[in-house]
C-alpha atoms as a PDB file:
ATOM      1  CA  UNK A   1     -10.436  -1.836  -5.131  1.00  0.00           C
ATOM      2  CA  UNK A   2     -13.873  -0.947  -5.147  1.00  0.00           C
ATOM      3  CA  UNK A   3     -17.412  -1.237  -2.198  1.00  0.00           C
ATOM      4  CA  UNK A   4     -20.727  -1.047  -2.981  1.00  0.00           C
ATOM      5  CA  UNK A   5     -21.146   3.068  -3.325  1.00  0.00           C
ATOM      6  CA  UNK A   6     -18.975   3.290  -6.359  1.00  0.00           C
ATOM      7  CA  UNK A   7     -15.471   3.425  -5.626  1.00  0.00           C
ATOM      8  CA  UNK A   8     -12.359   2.447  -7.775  1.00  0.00           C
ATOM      9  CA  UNK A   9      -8.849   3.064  -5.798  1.00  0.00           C
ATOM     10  CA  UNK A  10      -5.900   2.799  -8.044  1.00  0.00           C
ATOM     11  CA  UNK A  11      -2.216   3.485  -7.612  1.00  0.00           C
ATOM     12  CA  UNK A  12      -1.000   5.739 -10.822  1.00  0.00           C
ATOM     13  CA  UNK A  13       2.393   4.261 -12.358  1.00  0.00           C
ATOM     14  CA  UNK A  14       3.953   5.717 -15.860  1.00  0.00           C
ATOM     15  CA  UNK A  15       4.190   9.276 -15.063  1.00  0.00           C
ATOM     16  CA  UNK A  16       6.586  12.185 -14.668  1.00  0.00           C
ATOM     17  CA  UNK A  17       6.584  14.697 -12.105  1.00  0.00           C
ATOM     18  CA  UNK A  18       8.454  18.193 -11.476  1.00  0.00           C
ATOM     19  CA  UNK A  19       8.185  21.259  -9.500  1.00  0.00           C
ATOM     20  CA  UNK A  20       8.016  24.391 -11.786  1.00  0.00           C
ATOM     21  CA  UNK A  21       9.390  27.683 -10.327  1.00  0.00           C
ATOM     22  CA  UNK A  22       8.994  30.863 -12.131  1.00  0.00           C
ATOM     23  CA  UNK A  23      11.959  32.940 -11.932  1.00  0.00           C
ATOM     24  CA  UNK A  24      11.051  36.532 -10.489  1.00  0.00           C
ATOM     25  CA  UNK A  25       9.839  38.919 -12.810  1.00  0.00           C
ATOM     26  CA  UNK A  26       9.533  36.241 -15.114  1.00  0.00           C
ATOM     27  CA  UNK A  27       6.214  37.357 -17.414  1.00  0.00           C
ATOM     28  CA  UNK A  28       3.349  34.722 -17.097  1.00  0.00           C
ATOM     29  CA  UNK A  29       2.601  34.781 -21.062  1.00  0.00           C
ATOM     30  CA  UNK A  30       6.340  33.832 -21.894  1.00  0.00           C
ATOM     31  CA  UNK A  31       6.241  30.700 -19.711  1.00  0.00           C
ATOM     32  CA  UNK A  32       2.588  29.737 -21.291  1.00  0.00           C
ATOM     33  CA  UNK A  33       3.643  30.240 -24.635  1.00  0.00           C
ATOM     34  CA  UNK A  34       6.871  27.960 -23.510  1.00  0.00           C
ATOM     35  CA  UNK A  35       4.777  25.384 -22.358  1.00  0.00           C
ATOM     36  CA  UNK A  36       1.799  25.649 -24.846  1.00  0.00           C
ATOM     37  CA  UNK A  37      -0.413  25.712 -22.130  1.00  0.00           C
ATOM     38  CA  UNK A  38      -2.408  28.178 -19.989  1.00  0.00           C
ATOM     39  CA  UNK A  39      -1.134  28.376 -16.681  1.00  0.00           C
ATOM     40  CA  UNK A  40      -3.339  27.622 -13.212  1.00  0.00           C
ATOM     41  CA  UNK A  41      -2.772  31.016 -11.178  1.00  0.00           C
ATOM     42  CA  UNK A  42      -5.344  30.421  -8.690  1.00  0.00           C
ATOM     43  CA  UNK A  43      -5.174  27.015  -6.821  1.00  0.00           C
ATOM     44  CA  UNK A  44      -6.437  24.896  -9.625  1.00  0.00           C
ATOM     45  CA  UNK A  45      -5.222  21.882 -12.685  1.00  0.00           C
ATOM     46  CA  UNK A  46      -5.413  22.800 -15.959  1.00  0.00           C
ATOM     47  CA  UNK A  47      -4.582  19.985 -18.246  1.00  0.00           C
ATOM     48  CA  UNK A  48      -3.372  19.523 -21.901  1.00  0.00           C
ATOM     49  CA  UNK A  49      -0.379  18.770 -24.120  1.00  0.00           C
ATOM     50  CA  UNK A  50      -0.097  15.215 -22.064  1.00  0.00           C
ATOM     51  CA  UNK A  51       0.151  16.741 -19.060  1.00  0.00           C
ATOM     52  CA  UNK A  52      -1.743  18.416 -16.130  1.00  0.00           C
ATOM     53  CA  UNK A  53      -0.243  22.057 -14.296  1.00  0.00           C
ATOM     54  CA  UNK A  54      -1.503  22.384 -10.596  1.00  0.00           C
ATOM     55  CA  UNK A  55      -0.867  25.442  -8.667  1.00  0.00           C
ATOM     56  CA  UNK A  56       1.034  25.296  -5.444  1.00  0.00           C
ATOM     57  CA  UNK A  57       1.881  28.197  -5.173  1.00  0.00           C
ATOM     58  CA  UNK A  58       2.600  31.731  -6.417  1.00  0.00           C
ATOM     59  CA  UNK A  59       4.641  31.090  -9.225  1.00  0.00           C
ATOM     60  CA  UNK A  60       4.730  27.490  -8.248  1.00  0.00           C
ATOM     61  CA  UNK A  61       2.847  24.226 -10.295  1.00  0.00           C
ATOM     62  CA  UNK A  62       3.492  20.447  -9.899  1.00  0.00           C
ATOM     63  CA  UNK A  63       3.774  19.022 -13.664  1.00  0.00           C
ATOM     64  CA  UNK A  64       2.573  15.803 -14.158  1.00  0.00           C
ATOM     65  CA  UNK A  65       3.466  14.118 -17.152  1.00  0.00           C
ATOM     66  CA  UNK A  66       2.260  11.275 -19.224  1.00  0.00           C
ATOM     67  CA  UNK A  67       5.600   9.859 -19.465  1.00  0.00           C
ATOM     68  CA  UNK A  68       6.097  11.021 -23.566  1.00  0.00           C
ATOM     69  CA  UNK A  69       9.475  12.886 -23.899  1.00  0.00           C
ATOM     70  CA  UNK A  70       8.352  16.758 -24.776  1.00  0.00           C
ATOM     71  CA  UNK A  71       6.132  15.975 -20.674  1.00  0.00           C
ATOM     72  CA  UNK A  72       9.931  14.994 -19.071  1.00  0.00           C
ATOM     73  CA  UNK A  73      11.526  16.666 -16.694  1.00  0.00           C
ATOM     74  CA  UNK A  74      14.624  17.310 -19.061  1.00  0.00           C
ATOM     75  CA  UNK A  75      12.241  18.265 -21.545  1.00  0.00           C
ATOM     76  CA  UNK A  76      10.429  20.717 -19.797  1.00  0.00           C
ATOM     77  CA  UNK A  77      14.049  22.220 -18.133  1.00  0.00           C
ATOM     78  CA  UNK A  78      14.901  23.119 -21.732  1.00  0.00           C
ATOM     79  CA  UNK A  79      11.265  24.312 -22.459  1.00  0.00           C
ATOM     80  CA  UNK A  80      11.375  26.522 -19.484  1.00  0.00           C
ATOM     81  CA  UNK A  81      15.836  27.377 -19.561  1.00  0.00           C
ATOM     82  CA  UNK A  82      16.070  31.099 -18.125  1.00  0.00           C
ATOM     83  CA  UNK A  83      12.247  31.196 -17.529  1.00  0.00           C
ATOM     84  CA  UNK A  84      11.803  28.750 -14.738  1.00  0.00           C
ATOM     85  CA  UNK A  85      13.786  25.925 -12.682  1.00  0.00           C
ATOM     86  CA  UNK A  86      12.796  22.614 -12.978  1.00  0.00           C
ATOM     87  CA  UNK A  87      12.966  19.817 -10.506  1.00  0.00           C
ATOM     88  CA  UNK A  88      12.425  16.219 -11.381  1.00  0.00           C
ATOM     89  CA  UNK A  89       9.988  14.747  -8.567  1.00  0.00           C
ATOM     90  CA  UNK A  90       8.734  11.889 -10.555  1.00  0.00           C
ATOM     91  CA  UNK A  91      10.864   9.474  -7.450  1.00  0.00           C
ATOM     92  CA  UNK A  92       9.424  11.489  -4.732  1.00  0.00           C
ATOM     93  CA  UNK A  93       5.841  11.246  -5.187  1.00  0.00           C
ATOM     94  CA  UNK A  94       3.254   8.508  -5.462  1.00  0.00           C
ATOM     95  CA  UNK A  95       0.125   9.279  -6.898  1.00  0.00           C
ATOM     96  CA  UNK A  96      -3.534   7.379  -6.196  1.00  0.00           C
ATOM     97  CA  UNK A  97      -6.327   7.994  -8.501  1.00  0.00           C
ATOM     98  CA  UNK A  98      -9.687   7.588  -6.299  1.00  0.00           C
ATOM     99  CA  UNK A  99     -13.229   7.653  -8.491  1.00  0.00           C
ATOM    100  CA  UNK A 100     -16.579   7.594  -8.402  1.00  0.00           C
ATOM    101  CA  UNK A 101     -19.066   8.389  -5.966  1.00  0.00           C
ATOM    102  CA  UNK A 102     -17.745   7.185  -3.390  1.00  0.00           C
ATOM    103  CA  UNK A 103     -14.285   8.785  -3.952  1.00  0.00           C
ATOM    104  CA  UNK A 104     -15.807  12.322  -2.796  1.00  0.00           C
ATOM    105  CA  UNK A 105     -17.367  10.382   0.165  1.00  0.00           C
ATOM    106  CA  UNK A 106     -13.694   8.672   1.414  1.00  0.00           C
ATOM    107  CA  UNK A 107     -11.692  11.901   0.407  1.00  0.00           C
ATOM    108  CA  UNK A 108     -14.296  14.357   3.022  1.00  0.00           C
ATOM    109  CA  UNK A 109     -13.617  11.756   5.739  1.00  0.00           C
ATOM    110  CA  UNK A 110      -9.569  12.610   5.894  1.00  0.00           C
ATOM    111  CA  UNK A 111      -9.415  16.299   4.415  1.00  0.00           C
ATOM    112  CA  UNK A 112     -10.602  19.413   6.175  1.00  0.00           C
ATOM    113  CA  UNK A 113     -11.331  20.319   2.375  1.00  0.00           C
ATOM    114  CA  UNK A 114     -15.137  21.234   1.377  1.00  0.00           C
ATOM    115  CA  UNK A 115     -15.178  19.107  -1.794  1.00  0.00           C
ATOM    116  CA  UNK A 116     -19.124  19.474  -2.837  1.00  0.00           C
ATOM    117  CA  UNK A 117     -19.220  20.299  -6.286  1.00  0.00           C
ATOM    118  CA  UNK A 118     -20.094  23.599  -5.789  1.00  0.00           C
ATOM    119  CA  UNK A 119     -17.471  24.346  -4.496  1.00  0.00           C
ATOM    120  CA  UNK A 120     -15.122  22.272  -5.822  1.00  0.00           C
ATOM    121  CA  UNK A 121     -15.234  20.827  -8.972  1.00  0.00           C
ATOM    122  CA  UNK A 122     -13.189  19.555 -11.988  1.00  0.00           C
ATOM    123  CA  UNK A 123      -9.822  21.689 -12.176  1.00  0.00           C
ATOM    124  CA  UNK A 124      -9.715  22.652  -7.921  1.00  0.00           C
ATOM    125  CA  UNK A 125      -7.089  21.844  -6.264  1.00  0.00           C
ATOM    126  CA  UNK A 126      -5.969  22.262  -2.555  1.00  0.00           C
ATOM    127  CA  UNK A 127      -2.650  21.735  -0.809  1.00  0.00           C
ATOM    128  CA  UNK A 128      -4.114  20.097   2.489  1.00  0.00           C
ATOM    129  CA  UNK A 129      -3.535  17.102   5.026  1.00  0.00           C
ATOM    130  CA  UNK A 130      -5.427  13.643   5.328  1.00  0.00           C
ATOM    131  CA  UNK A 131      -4.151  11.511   8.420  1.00  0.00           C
ATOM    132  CA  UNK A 132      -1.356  13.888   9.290  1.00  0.00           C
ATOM    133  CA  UNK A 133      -0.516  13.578   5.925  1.00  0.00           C
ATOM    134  CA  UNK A 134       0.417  16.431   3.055  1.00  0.00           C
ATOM    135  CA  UNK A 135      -1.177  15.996   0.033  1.00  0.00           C
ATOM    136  CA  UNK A 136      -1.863  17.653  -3.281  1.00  0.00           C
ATOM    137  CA  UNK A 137      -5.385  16.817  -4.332  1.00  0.00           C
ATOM    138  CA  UNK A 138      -7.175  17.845  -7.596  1.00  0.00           C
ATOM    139  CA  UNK A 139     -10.297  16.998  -9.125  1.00  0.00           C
ATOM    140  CA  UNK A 140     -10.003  15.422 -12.735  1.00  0.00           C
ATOM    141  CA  UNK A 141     -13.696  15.382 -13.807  1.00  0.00           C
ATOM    142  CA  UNK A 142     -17.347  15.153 -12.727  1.00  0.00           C
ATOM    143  CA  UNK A 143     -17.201  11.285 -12.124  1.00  0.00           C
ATOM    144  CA  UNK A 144     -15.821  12.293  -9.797  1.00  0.00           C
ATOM    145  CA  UNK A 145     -12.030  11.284 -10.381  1.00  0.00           C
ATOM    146  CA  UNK A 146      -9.151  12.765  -8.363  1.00  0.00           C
ATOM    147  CA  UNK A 147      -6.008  12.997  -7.880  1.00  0.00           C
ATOM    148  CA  UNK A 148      -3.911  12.747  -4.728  1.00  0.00           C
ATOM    149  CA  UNK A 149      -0.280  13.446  -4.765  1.00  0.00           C
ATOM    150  CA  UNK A 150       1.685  12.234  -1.408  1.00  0.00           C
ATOM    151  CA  UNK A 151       5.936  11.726  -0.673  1.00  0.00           C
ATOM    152  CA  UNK A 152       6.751   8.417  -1.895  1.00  0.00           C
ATOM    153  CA  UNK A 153       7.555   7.416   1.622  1.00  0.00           C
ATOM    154  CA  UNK A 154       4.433   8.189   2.954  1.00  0.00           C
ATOM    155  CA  UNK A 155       2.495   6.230   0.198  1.00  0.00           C
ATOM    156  CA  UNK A 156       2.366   2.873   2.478  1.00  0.00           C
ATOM    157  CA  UNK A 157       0.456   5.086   5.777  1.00  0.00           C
ATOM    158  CA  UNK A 158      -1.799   6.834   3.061  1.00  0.00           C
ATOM    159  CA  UNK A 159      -2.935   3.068   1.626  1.00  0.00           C
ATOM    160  CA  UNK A 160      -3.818   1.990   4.972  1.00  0.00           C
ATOM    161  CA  UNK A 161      -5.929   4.948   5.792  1.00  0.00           C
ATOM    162  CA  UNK A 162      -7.132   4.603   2.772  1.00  0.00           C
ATOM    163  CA  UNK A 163      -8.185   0.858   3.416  1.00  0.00           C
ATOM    164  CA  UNK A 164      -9.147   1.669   6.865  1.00  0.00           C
ATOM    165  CA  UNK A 165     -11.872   4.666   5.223  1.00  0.00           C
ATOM    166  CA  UNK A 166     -13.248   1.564   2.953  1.00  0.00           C
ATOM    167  CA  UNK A 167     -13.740  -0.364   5.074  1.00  0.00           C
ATOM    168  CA  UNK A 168     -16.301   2.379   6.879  1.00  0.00           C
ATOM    169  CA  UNK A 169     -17.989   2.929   3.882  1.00  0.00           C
END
């Protein structure tokens, strides 16, 4: 879908998801070296290795994975075995992609979020709510492309407020 200030609306198919959760006193370098990959430990995405870490949390990162079997779920439980549990979420969330211009414009509209560049820009993410919705919302690049991670059962509500905030651009 796109309007006349840039705008391309997409819903992301193809991809895993899990919940990583460090187990206490588990060092941060030993799960990074596990993974390959630097971990986000301030609420952020860090991407790499086919797949992108966002902070939740204290100890706590969505994975999203490009769907290539060292990105799995089962993959990343073995990875991570004595480190960190791992929960598949790859059924429970849907995922929209939202970019360009007007993406920034739509997204300030819903979440109580400041999203200018300056203060947030490619790898910020925030835990927050659009239409009494919980989301997970990070910024991919300086397009601007994001990402907005809702429950799976909330995905319909999310695409109508989502239509609704075209339609007032």
């Amino acid at each position: 879908m796109s309007v006349a200030e840039p705008l391309i609306i997409e819903q992301r198919s193809g991809f895993t998801l899990a919940t990583i959760m460090a187990r206490k006193a588990t060092p941060m370098d030993r799960l990074e070296t596990a993974l390959g990959l630097a971990l986000p430990v301030t609420p952020s995405a860090k991407s790499g290795k086919g797949m992108t870490l966002v902070a939740t949390g204290p100890g706590t990162w969505l994975a999203m994975g490009d769907g290539s079997g060292e990105t799995t779920p089962a993959a990343l439980s073995q990875r991570l075995a004595g480190l960190a549990s791992v929960v598949d979420q790859s059924s429970g969330y849907a995922i929209f992609r939202l970019s360009g211009r007007g993406a920034r414009t739509l997204l300030q509209r819903g979440a109580p979020v400041d999203l200018h560049p300056s203060a947030f820009s490619p790898g910020s993410a925030a835990v927050t709510l659009i239409a009494h919705i919980g989301v997970l919302i990070w910024q991919a690049d300086h397009l601007p492309t994001y990402e907005v991670a809702i429950f799976r059962s909330l995905a319909a509500s999310f695409g109508a407020w989502l239509e609704a905030g075209v339609a007032a651009l």
